[in-house]
C-alpha atoms as a PDB file:
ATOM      1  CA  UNK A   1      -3.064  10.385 -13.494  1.00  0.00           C
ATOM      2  CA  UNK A   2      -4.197  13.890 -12.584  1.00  0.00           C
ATOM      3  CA  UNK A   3      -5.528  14.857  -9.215  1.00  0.00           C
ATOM      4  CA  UNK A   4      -8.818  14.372  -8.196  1.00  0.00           C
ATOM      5  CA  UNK A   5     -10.493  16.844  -5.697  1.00  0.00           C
ATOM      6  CA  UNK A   6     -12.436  14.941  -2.376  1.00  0.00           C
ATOM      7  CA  UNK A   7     -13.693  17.832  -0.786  1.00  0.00           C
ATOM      8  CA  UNK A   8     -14.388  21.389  -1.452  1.00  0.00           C
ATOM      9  CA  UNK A   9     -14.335  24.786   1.530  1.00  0.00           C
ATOM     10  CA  UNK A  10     -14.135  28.162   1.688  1.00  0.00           C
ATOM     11  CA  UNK A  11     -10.231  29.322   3.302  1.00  0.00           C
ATOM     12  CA  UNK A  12     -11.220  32.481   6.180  1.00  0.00           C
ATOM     13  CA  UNK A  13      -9.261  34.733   6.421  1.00  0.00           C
ATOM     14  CA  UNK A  14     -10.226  37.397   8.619  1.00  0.00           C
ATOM     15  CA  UNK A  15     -13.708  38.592   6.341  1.00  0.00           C
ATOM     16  CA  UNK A  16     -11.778  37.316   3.516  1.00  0.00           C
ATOM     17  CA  UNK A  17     -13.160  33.914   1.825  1.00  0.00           C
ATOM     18  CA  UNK A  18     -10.977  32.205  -0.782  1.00  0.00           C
ATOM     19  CA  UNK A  19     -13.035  28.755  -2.614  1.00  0.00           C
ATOM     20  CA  UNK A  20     -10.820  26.108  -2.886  1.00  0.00           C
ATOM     21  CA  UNK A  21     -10.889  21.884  -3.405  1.00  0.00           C
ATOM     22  CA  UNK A  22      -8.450  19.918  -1.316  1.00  0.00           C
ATOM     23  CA  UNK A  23      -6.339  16.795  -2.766  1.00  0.00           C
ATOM     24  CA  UNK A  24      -4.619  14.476  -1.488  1.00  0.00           C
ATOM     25  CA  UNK A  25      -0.602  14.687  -1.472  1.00  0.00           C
ATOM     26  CA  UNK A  26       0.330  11.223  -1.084  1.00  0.00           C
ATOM     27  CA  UNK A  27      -1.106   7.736  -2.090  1.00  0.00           C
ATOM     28  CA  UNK A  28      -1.094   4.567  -0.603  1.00  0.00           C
ATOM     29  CA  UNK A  29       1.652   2.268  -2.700  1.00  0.00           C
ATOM     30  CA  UNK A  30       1.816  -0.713   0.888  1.00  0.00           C
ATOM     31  CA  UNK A  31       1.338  -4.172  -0.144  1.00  0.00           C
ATOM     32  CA  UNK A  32      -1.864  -4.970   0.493  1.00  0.00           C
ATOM     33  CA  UNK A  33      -2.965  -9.306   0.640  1.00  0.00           C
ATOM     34  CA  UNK A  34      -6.700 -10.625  -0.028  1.00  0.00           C
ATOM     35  CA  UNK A  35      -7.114 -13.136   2.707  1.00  0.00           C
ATOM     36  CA  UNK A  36      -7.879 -16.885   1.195  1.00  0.00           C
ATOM     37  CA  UNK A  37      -8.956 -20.184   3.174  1.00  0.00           C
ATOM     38  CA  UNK A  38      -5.551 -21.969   2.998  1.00  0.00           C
ATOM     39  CA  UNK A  39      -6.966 -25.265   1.422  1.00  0.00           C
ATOM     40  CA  UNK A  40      -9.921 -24.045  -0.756  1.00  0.00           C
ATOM     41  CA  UNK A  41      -8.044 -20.802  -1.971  1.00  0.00           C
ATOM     42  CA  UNK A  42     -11.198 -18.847  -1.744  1.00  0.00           C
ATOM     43  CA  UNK A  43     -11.449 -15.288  -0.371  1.00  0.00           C
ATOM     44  CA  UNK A  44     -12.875 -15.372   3.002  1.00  0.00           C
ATOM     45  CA  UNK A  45     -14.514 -12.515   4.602  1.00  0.00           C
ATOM     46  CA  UNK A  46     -14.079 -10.967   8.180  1.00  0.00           C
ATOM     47  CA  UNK A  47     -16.985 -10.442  10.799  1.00  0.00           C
ATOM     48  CA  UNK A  48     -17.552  -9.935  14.407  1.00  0.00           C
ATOM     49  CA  UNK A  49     -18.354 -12.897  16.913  1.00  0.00           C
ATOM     50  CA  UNK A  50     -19.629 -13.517  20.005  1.00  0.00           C
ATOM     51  CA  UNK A  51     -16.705 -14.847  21.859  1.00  0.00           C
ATOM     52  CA  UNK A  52     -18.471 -16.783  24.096  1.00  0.00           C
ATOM     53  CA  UNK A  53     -20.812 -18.721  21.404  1.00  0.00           C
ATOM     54  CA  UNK A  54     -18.674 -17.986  18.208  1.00  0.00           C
ATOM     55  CA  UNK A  55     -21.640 -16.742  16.620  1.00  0.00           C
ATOM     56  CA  UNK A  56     -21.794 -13.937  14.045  1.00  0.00           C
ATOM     57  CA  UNK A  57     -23.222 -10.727  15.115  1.00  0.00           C
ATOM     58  CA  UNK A  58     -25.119  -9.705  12.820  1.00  0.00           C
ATOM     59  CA  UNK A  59     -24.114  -5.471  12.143  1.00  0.00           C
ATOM     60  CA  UNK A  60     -27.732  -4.334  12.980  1.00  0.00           C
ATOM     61  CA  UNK A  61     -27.230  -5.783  16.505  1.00  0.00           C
ATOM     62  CA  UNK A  62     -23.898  -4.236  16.906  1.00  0.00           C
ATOM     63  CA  UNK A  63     -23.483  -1.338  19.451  1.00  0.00           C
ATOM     64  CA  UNK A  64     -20.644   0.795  21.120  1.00  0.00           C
ATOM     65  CA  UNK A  65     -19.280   1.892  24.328  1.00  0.00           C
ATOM     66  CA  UNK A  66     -16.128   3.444  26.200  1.00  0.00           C
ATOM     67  CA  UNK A  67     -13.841   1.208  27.645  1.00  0.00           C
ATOM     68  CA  UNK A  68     -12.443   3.098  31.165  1.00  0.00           C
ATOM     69  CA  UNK A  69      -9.078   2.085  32.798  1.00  0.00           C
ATOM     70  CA  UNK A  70     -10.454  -0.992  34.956  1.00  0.00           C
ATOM     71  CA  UNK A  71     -12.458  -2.077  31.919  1.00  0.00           C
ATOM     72  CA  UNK A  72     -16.071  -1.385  32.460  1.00  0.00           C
ATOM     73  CA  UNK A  73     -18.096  -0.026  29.776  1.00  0.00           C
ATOM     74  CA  UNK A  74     -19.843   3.070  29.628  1.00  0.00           C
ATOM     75  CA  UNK A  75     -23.073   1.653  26.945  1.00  0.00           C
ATOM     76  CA  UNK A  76     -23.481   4.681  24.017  1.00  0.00           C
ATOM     77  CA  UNK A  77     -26.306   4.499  22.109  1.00  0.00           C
ATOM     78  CA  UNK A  78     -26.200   5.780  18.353  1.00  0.00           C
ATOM     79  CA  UNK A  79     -28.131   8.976  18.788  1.00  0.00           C
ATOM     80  CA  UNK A  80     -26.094  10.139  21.996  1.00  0.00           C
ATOM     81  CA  UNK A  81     -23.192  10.163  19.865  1.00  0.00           C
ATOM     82  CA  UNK A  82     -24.776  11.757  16.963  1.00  0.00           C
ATOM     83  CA  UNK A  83     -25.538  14.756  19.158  1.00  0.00           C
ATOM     84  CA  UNK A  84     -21.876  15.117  19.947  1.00  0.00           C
ATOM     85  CA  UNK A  85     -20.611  15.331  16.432  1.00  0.00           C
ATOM     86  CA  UNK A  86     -18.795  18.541  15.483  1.00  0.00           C
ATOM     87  CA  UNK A  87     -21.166  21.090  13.569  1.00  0.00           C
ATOM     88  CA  UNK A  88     -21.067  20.173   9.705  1.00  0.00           C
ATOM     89  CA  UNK A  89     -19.038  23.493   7.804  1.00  0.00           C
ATOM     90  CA  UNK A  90     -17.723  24.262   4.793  1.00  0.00           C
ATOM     91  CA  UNK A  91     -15.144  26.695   6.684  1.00  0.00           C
ATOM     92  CA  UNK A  92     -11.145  26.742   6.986  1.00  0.00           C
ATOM     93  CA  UNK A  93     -10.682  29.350   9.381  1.00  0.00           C
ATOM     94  CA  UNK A  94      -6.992  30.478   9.691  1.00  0.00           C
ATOM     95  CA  UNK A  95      -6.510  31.954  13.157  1.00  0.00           C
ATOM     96  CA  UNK A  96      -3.103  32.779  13.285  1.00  0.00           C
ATOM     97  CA  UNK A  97       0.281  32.825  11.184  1.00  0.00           C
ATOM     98  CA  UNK A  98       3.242  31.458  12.625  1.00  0.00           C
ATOM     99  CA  UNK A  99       7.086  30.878  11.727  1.00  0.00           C
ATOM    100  CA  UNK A 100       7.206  27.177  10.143  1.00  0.00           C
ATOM    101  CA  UNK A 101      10.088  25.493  13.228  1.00  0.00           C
ATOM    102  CA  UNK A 102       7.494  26.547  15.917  1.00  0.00           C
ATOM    103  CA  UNK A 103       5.810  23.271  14.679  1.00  0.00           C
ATOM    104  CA  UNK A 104       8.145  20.334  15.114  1.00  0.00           C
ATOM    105  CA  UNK A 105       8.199  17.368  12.967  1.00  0.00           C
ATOM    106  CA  UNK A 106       6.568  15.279  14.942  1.00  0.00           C
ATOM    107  CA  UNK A 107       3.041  17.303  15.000  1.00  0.00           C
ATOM    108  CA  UNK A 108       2.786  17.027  11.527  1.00  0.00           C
ATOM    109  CA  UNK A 109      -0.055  14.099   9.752  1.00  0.00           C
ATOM    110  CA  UNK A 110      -0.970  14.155   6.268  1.00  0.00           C
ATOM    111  CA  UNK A 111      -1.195  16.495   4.081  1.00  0.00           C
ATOM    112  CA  UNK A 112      -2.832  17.745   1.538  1.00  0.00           C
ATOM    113  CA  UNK A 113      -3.012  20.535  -1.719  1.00  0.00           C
ATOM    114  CA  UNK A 114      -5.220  23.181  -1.625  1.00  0.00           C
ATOM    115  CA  UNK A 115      -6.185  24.357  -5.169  1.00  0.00           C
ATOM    116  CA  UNK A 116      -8.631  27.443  -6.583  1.00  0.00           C
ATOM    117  CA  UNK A 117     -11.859  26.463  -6.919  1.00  0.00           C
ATOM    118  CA  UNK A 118     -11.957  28.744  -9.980  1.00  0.00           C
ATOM    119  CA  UNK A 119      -8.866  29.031 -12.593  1.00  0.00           C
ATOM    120  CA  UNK A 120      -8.430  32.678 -12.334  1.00  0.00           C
ATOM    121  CA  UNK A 121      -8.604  33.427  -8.405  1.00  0.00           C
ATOM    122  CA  UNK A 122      -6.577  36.462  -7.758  1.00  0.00           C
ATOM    123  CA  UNK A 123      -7.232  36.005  -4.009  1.00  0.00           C
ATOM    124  CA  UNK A 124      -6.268  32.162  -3.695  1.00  0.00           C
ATOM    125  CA  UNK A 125      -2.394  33.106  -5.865  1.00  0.00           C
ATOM    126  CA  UNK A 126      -1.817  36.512  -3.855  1.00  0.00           C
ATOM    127  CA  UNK A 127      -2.381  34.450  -0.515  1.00  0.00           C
ATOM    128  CA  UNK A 128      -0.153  31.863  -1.739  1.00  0.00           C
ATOM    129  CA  UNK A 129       2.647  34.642  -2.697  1.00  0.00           C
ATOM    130  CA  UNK A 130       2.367  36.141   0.614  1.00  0.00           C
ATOM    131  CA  UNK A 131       2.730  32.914   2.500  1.00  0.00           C
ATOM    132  CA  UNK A 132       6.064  32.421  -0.052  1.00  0.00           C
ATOM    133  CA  UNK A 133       7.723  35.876   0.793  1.00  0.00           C
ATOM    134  CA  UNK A 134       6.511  36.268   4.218  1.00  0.00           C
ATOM    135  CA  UNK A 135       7.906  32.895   5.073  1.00  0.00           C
ATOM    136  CA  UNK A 136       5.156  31.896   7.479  1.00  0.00           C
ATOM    137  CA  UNK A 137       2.570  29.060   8.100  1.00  0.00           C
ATOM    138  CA  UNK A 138      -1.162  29.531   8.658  1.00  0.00           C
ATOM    139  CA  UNK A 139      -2.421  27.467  11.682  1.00  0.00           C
ATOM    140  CA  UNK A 140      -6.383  26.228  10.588  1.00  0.00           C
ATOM    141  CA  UNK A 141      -8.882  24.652  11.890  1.00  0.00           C
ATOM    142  CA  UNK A 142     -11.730  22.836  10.263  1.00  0.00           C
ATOM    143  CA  UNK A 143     -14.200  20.083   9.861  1.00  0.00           C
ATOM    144  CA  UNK A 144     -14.532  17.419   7.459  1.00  0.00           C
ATOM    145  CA  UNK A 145     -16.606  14.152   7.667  1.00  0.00           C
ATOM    146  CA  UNK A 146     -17.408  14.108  10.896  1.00  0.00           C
ATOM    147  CA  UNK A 147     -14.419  15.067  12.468  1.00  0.00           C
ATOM    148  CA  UNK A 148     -12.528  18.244  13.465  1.00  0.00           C
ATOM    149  CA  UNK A 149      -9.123  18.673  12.023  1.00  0.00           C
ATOM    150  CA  UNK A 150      -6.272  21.394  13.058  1.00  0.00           C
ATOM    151  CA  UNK A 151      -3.762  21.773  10.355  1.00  0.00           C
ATOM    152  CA  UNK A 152      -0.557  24.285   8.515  1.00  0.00           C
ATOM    153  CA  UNK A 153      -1.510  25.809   5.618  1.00  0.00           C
ATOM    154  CA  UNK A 154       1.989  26.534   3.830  1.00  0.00           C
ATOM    155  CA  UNK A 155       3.361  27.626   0.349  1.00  0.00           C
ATOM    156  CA  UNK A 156       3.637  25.007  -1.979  1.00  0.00           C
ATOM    157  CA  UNK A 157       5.151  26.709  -4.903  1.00  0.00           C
ATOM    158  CA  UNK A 158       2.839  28.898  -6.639  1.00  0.00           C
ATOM    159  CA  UNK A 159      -0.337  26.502  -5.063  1.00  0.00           C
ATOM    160  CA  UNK A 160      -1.260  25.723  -1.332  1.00  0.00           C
ATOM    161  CA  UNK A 161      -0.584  22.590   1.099  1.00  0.00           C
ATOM    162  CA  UNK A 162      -2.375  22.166   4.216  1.00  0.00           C
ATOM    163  CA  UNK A 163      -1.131  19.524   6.470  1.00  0.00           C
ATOM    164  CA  UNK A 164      -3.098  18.178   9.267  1.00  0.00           C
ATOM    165  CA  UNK A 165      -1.729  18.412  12.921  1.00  0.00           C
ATOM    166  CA  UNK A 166      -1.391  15.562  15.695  1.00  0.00           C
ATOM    167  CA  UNK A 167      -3.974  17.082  18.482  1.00  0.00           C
ATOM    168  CA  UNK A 168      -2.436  17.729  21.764  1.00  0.00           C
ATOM    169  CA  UNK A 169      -1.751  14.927  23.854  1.00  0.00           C
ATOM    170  CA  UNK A 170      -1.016  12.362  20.991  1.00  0.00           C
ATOM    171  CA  UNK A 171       2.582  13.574  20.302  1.00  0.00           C
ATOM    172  CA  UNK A 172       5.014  11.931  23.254  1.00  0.00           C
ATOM    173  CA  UNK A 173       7.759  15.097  24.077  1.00  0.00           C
ATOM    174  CA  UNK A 174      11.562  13.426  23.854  1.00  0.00           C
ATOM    175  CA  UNK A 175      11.688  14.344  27.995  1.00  0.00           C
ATOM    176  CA  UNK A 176       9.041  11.170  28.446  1.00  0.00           C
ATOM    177  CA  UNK A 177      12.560   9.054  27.391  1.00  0.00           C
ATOM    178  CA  UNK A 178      14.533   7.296  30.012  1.00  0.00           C
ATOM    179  CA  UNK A 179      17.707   9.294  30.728  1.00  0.00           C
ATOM    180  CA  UNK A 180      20.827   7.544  28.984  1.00  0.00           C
ATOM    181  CA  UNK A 181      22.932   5.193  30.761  1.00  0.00           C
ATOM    182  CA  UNK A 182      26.143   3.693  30.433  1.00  0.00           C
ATOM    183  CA  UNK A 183      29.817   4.691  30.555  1.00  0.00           C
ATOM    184  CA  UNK A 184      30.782   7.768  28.968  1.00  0.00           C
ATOM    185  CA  UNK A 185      31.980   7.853  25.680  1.00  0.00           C
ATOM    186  CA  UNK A 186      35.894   7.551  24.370  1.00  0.00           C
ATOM    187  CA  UNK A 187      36.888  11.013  22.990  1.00  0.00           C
ATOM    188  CA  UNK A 188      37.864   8.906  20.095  1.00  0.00           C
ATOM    189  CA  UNK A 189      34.569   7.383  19.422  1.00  0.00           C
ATOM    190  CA  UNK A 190      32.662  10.605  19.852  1.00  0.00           C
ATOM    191  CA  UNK A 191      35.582  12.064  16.883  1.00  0.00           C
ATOM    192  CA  UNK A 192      34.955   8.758  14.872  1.00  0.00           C
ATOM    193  CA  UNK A 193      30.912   9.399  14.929  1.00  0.00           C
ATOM    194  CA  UNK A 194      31.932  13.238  14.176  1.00  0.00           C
ATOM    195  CA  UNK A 195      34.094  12.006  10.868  1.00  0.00           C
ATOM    196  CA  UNK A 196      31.025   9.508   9.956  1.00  0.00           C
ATOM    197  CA  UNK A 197      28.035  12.311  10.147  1.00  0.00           C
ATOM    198  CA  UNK A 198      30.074  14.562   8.144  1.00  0.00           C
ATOM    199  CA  UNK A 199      31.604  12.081   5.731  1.00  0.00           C
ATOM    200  CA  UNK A 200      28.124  11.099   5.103  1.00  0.00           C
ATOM    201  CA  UNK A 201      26.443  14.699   4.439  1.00  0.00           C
ATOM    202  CA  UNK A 202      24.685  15.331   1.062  1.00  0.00           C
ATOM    203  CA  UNK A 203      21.379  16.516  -0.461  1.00  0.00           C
ATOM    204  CA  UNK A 204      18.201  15.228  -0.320  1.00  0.00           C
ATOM    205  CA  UNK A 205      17.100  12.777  -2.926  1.00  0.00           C
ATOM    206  CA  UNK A 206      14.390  10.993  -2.197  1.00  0.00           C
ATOM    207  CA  UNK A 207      14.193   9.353  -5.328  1.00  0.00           C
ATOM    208  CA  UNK A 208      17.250   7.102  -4.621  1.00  0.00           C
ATOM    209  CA  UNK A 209      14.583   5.467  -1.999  1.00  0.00           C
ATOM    210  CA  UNK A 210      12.355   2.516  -2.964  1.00  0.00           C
ATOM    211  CA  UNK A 211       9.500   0.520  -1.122  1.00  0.00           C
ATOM    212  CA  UNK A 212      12.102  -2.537  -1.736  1.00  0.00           C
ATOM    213  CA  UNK A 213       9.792  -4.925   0.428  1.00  0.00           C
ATOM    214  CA  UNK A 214       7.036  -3.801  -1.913  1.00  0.00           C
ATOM    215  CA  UNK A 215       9.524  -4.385  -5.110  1.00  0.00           C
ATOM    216  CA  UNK A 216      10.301  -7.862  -3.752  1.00  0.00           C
ATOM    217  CA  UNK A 217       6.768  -8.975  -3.162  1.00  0.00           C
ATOM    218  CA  UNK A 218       6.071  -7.899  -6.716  1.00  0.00           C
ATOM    219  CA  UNK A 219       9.113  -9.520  -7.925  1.00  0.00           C
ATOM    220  CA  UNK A 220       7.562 -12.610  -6.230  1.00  0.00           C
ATOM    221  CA  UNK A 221       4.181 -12.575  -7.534  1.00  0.00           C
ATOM    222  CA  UNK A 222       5.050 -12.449 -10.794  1.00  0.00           C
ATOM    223  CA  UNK A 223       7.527 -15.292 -10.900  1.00  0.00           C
ATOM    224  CA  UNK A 224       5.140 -17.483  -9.559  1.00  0.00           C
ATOM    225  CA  UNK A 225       2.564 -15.972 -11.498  1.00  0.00           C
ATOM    226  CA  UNK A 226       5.255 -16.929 -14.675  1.00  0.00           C
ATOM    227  CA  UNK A 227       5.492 -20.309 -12.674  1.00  0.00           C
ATOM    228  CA  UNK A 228       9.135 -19.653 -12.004  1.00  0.00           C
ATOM    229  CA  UNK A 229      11.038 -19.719  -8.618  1.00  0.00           C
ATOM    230  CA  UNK A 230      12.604 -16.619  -6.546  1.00  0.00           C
ATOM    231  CA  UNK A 231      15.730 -16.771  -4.788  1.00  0.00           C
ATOM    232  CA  UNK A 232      16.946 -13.903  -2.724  1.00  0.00           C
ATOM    233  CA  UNK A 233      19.932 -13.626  -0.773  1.00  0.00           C
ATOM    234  CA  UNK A 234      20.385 -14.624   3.030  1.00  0.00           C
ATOM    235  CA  UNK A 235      21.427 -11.417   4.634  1.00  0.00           C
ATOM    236  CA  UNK A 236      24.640 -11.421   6.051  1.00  0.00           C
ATOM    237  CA  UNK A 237      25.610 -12.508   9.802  1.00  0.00           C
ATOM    238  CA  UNK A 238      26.348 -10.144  12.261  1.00  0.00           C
ATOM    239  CA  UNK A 239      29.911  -9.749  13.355  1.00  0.00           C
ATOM    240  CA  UNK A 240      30.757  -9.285  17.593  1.00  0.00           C
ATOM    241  CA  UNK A 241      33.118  -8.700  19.761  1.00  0.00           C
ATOM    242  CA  UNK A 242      33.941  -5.027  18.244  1.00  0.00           C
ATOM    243  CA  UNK A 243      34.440  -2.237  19.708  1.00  0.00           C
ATOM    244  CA  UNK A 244      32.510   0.818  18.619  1.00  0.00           C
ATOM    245  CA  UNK A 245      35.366   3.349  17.639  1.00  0.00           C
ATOM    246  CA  UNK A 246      36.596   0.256  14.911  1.00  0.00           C
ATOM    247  CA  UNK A 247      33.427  -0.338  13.775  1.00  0.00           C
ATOM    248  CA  UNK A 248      32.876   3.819  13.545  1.00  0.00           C
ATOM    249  CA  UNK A 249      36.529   3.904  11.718  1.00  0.00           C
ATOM    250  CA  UNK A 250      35.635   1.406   8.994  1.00  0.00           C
ATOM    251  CA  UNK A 251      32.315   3.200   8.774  1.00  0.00           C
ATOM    252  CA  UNK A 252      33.971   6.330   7.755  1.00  0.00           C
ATOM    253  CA  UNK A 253      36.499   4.650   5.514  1.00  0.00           C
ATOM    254  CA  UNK A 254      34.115   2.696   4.091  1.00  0.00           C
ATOM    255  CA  UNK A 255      32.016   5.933   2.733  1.00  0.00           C
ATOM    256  CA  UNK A 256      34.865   8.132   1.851  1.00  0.00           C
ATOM    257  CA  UNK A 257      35.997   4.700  -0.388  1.00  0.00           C
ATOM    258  CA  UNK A 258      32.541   4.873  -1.972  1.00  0.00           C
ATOM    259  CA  UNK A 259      32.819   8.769  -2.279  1.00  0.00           C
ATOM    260  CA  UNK A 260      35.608   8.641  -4.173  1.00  0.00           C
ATOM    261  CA  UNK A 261      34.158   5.606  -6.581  1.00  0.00           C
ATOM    262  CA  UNK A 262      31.122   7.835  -7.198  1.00  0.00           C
END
């Protein structure tokens, strides 16, 4: 299935404006359920009730408001919030280009591919070649649907990916961690775990890695579907009472036995 653009904007670029259509980079492929009454097997649909008199609410008489520490509500009405939206644009403004590790993994979102608006776009492919040789990242900011978005704008190849940023204050730094405890590690163990990290060191393959919850579900549904019956295996107990350089020395024989099979 080819890609489908969902929105199209103008990349800035200082006084330079490059048309292009964003698409997304990634699907949704979870295992998604319809919800049934258990004894009817109809679908059955979701609203919101009154908790007090379980009554529907009908979504005309529904309303919002800001929930503060000590839970009282701060009552905003539709048109206050409306007024607070970010301006509508059309605009990706770059405002800076930046070496790709000054953003850590954990600020990235979702992202997306940014392609030419028009086939022959000598702007959109010489940006994209610069980004490539330069080895940089654009940081951008923009608005889409309502809300504003910050976001890298990378090489992709010959094409563009822009990949939406965590804001500040949603990513948790590793210093908000308690500080370790416990007794100080054997030199042995900390050798063993050495021997394991490198034993275990090899490309990058994702395609080796399946949804296998997903696979199983499917597996599922269509045996009962078939009106057969699924059996899968119990997983396997859990063994105590070892300490954690043996279990770090089978580790590392185990792989290198598995290397050598491969």
């Amino acid at each position: 299935m080819g890609a489908r653009a969902i929105w199209k904007a103008n990349l800035r670029i200082g006084e330079v404006d490059v048309p292009v259509k964003l698409y997304s980079a990634v699907q949704d492929r979870a295992v998604h359920f319809r919800m049934l009454d258990a004894k009817r097997h109809q679908p059955v649909k979701q609203h919101m009730v009154d908790p007090d008199t379980g009554k529907v609410v009908e979504s005309e008489r529904i309303g919002r408001a800001w929930e503060g520490d000590e839970g009282q509500l701060v009552i905003l009405e539709r048109e206050e919030l409306e007024k607070v939206l970010p301006k509508p644009s059309r605009d990706i403004e770059i405002t800076h280009f930046l070496a790709p590790e000054e953003i850590s993994h954990q600020w990235y979102d979702r992202p997306y591919y940014l392609g030419p608006d028009e086939e022959e776009d000598e702007a959109y492919f010489a940006l994209a070649q610069a980004l490539q040789k330069r080895k940089v990242e654009g940081l951008a900011r923009w608005v889409m649907r309502d809300k504003e978005y910050v976001g890298a704008l990378r090489a992709e190849g010959d094409y563009l990916m822009l990949i939406t940023l965590r804001h500040a204050g949603e990513v948790i730094p590793a210093s908000a961690l308690p500080a370790p405890k416990g007794r100080e590690l054997d030199p042995r163990e900390v050798s063993m775990a050495r021997q394991l990290v490198q034993s275990m060191e090899d490309e990058f393959d994702i395609a080796t890695y399946h949804d296998e919850y997903r696979e199983r579900v499917l597996e599922l549904v269509q045996a009962k579907a078939a009106g057969k019956v699924v059996k899968f295996p119990k997983a396997a107990p859990k063994k105590t009472d070892v300490s954690l350089a043996d279990v770090l020395e089978r580790s590392v024989a185990a792989v290198q036995k598995e290397r050598k099979r491969a």
